[in-house]
C-alpha atoms as a PDB file:
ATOM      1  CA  UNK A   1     103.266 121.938  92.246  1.00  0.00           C
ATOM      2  CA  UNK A   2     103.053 122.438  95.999  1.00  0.00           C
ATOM      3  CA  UNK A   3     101.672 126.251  96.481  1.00  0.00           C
ATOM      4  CA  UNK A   4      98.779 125.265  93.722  1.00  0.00           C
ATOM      5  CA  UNK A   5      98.515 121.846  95.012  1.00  0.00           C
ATOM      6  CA  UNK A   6      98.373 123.507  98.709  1.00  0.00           C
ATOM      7  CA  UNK A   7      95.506 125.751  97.217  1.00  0.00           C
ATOM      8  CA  UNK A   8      93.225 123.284  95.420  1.00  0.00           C
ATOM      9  CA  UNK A   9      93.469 120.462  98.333  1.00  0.00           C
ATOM     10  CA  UNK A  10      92.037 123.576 100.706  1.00  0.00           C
ATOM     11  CA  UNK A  11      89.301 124.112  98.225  1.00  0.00           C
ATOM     12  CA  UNK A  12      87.953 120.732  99.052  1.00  0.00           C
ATOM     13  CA  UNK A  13      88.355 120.825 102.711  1.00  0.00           C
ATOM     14  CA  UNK A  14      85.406 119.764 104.987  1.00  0.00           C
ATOM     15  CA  UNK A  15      84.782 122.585 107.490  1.00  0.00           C
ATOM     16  CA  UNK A  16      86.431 120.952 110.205  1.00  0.00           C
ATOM     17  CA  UNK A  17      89.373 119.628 108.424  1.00  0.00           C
ATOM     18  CA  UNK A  18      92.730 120.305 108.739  1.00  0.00           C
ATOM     19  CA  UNK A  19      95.635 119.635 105.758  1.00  0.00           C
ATOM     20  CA  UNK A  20      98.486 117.417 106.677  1.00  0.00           C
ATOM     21  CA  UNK A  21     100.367 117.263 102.942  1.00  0.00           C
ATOM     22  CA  UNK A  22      99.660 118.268  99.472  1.00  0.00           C
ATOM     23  CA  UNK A  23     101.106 117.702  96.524  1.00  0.00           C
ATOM     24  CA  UNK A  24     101.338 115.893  93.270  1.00  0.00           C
ATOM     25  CA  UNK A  25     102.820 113.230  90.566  1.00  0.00           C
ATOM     26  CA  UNK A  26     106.561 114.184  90.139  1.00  0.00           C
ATOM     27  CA  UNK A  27     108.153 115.950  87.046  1.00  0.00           C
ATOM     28  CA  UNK A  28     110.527 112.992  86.467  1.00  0.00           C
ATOM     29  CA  UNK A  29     107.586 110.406  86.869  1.00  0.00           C
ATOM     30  CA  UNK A  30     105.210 112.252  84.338  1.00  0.00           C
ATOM     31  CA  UNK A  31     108.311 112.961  81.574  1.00  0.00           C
ATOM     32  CA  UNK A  32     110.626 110.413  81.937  1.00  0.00           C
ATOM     33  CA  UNK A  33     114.607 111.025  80.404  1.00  0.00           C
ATOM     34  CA  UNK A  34     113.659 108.747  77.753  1.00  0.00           C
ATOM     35  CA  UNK A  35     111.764 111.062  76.447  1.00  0.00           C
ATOM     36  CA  UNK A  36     107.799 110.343  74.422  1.00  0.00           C
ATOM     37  CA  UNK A  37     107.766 107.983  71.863  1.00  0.00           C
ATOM     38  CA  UNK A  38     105.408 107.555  69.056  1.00  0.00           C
ATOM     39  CA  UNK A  39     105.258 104.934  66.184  1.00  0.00           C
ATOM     40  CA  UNK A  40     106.876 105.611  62.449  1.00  0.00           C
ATOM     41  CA  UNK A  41     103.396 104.606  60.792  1.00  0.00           C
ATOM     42  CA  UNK A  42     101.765 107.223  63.178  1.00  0.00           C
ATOM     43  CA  UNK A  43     104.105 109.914  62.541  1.00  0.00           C
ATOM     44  CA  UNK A  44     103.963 109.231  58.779  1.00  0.00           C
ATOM     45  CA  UNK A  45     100.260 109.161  58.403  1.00  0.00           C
ATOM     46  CA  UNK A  46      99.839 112.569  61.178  1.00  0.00           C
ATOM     47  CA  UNK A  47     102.675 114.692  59.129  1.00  0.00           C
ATOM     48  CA  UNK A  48     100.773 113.390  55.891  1.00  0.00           C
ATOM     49  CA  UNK A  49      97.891 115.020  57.310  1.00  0.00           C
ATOM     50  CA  UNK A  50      99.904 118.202  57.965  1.00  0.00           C
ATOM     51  CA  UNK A  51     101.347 118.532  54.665  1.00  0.00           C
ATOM     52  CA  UNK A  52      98.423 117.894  52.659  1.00  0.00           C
ATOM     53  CA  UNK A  53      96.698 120.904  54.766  1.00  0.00           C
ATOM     54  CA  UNK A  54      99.818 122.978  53.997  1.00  0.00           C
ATOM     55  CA  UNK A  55     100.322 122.175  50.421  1.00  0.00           C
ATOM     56  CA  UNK A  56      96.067 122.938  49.622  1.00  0.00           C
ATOM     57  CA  UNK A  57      96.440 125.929  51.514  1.00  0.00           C
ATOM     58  CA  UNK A  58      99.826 126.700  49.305  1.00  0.00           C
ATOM     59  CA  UNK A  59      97.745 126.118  46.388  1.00  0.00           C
ATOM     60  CA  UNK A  60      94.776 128.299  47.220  1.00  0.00           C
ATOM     61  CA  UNK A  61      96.996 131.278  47.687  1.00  0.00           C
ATOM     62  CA  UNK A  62      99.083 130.923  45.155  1.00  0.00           C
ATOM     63  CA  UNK A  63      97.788 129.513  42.124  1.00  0.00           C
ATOM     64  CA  UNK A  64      93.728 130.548  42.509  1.00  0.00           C
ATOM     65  CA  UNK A  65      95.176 134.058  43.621  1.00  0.00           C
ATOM     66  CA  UNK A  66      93.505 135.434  40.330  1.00  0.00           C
ATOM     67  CA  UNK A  67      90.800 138.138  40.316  1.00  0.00           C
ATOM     68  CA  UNK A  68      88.044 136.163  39.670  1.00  0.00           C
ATOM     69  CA  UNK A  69      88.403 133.455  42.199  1.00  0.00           C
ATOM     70  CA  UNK A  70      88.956 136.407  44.593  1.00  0.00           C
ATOM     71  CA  UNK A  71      85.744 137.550  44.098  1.00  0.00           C
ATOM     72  CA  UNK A  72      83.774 134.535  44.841  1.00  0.00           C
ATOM     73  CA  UNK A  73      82.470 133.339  48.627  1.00  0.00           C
ATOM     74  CA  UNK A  74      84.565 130.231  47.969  1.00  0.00           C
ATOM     75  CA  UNK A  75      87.794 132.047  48.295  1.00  0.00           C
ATOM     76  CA  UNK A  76      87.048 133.239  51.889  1.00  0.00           C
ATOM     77  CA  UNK A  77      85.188 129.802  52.714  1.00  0.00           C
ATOM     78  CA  UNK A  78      87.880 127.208  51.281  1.00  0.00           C
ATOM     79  CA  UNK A  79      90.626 127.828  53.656  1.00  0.00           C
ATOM     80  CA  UNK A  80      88.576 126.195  56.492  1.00  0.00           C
ATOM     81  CA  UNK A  81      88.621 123.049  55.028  1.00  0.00           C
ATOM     82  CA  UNK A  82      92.699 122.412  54.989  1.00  0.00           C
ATOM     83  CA  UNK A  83      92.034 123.365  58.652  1.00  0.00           C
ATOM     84  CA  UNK A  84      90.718 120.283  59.585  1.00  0.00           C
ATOM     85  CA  UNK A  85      93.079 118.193  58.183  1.00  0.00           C
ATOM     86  CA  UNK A  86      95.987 120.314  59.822  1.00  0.00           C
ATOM     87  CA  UNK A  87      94.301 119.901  63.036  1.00  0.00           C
ATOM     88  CA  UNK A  88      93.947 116.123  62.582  1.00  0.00           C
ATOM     89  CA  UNK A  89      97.658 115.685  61.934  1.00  0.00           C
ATOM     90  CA  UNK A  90      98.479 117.952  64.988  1.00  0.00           C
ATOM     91  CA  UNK A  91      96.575 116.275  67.446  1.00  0.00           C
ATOM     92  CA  UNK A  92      97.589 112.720  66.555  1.00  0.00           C
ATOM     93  CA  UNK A  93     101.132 114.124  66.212  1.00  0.00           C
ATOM     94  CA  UNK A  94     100.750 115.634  70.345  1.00  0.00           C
ATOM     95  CA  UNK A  95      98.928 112.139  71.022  1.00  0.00           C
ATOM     96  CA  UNK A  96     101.837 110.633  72.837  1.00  0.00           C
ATOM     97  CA  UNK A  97     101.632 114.016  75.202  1.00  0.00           C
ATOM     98  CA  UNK A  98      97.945 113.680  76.274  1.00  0.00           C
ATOM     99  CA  UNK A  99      98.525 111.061  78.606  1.00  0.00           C
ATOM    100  CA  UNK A 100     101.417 112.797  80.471  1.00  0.00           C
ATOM    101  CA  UNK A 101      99.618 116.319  80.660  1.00  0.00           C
ATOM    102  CA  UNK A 102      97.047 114.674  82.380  1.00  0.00           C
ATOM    103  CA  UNK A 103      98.849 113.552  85.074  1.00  0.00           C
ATOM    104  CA  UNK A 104      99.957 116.878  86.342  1.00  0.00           C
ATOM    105  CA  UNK A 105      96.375 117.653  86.463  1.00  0.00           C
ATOM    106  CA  UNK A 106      96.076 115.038  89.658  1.00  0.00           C
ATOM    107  CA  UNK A 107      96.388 116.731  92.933  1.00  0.00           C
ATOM    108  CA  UNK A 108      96.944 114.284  96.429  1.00  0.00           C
ATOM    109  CA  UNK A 109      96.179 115.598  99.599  1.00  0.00           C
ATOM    110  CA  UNK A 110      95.811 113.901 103.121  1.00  0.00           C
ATOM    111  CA  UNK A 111      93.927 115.426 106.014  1.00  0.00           C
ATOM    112  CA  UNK A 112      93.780 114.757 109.761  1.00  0.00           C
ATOM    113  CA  UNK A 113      90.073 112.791 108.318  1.00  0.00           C
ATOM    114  CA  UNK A 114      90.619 111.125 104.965  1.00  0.00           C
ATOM    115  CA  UNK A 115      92.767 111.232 101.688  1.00  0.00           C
ATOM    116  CA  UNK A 116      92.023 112.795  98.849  1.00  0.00           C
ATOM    117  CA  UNK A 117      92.817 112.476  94.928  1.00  0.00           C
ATOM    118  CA  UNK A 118      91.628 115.416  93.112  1.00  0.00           C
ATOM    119  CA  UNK A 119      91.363 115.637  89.362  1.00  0.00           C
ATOM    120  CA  UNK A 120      91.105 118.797  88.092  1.00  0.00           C
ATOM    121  CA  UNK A 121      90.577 117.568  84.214  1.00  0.00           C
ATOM    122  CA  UNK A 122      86.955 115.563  85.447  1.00  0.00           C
ATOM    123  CA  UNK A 123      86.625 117.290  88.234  1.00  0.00           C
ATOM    124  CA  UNK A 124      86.506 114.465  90.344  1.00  0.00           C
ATOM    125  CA  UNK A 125      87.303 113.702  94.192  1.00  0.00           C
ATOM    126  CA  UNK A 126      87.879 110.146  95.232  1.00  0.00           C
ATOM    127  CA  UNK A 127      88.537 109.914  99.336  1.00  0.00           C
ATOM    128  CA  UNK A 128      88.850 107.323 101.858  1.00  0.00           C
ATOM    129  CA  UNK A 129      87.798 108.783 105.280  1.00  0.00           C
ATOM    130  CA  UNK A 130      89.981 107.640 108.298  1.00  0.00           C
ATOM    131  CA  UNK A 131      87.375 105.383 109.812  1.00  0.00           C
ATOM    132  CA  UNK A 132      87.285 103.031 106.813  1.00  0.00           C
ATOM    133  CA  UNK A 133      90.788 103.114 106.009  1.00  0.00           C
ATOM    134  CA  UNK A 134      93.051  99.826 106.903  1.00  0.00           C
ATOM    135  CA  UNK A 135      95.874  99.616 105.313  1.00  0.00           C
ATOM    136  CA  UNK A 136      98.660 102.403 104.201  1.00  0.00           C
ATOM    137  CA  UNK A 137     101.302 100.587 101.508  1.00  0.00           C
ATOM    138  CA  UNK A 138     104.104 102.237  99.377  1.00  0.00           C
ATOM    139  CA  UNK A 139     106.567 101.244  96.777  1.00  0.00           C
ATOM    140  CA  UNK A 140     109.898 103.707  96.043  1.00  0.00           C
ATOM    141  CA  UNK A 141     111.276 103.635  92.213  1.00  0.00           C
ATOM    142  CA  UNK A 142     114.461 105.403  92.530  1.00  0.00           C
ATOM    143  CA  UNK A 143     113.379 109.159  93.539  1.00  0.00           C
ATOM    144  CA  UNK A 144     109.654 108.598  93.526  1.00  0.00           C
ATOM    145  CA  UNK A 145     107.531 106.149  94.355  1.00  0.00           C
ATOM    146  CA  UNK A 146     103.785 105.344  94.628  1.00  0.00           C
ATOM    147  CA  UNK A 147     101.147 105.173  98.079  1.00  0.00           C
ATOM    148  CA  UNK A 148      98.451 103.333  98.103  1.00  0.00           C
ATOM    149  CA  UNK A 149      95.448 103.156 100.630  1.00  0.00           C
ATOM    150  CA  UNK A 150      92.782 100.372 101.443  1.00  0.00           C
ATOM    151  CA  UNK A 151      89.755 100.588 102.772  1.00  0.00           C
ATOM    152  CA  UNK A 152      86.262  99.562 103.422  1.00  0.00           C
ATOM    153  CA  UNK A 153      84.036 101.115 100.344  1.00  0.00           C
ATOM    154  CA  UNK A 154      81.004 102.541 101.815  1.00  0.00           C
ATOM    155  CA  UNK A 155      78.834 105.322 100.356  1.00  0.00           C
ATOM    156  CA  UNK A 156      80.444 107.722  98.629  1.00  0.00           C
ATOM    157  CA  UNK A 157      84.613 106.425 100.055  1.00  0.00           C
ATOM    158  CA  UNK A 158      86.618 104.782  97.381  1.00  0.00           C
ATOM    159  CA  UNK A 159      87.867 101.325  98.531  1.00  0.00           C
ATOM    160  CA  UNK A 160      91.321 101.771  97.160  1.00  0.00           C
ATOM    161  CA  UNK A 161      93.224 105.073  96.171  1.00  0.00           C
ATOM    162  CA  UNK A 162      96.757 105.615  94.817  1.00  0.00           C
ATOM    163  CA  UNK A 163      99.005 108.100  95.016  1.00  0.00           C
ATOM    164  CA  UNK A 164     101.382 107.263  91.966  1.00  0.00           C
ATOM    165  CA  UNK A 165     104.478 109.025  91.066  1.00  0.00           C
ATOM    166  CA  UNK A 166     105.096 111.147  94.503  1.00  0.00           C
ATOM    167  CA  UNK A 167     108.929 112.475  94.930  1.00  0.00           C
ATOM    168  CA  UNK A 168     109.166 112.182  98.559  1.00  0.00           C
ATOM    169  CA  UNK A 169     107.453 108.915  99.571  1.00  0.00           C
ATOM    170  CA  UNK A 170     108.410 108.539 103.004  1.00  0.00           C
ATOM    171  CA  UNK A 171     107.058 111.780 103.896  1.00  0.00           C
ATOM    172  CA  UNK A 172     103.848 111.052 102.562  1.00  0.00           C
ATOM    173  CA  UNK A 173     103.776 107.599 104.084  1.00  0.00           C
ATOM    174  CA  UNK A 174     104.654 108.943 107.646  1.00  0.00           C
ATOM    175  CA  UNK A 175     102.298 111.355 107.290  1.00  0.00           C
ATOM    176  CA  UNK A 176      99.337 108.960 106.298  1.00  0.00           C
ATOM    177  CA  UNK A 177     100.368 106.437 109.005  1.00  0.00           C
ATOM    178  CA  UNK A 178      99.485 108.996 111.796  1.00  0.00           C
ATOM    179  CA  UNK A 179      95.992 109.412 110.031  1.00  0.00           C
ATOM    180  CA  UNK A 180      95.439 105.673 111.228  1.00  0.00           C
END
C-alpha cells in the first residue's frame, strides 16, 4: 500500500505542500486471523438463492432442450431471469467482505500543512490544516494501532479525523507531532 498510497496522497497535494507520510489501514487490521464470519440463516437463505438459479437454469437446458422450445424468443430470453436470483445469493453470500474491501480503499497522508484521509470509493477528502489542529492522540493494538487528530472545524477542515488500523503507529505519531 505505500507506492499507491505515496501516489494518490500527491494527487491531492496543495501546490505548496510537501508529503511527510503516506500510507494506509493494515492487512492484519482489515482481515483479521479469525477470519469473516457470517450467520447460518444468512448463508442458508443466500446459497438457497444460488441453487434455485442453478437448478432453473439446469432445467431450461436440459429438459426444455426440445426443438420447439428452441425456436421460440423465450428460450434465449429465460436464462436472464435465474440470473438475478444467482446474483442475489452471491452478493449476500460476499456481504461479510464489503465492509473489509472498503477499508483498503482509505488512503492517510500527513503534510508539512494538514492531514489528510482520502477515500477513493466516495471520493472524498476530509483534512485538518495545521493551524486548527490541537491535539495529536494514538492508541497501539498489538502491531497496529489507530491516530486520531482534533481540531477546530472551520470551513471546509474536519474537526476530528482518524487514522484507524495503521501498522507503524509511532512513526505516524512522530511524524504528526512535528506538524504542530
Amino acid at each position: 500500500m505505500g507506492l499507491i498510497a505515496h501516489l494518490v496522497a500527491r494527487r491531492h497535494l496543495l501546490p505548496q505542500e510537501k508529503l511527510a507520510w503516506a500510507g494506509g489501514p493494515a492487512l492484519r487490521r482489515a482481515f483479521p486471523p479469525g477470519g469473516v464470519t457470517i450467520e447460518f440463516e444468512k448463508l442458508l437463505l443466500n446459497l438457497f438463492f444460488c441453487g434455485l438459479a442453478i437448478a432453473v437454469l439446469v432445467l431450461l437446458f436440459t429438459r426444455f432442450n426440445t426443438p420447439f422450445f428452441r425456436a421460440s424468443p423465450v428460450f434465449y430470453v429465460f436464462p436472464i431471469f435465474p440470473l438475478v436470483f444467482l446474483g442475489i445469493g452471491l452478493r449476500g453470500l460476499l456481504s461479510p467482505v464489503w465492509p473489509r474491501l472498503n477499508v483498503l480503499l482509505k488512503v492517510y497522508a500527513i503534510t508539512d500543512q494538514r492531514a489528510l484521509v482520502i477515500d477513493l470509493r466516495r471520493s472524498t477528502v476530509s483534512a485538518i490544516e495545521k493551524t486548527h489542529l490541537t491535539e495529536v492522540r494514538s492508541r497501539q493494538t498489538g502491531s497496529t494501532g489507530d491516530v486520531w487528530f482534533v481540531g477546530e472545524a472551520s470551513g471546509a477542515s474536519a474537526a476530528r479525523l482518524e487514522f484507524i488500523g495503521v501498522a507503524r503507529v509511532t512513526e505516524v505519531e512522530e511524524r504528526a507531532a512535528r506538524m504542530l
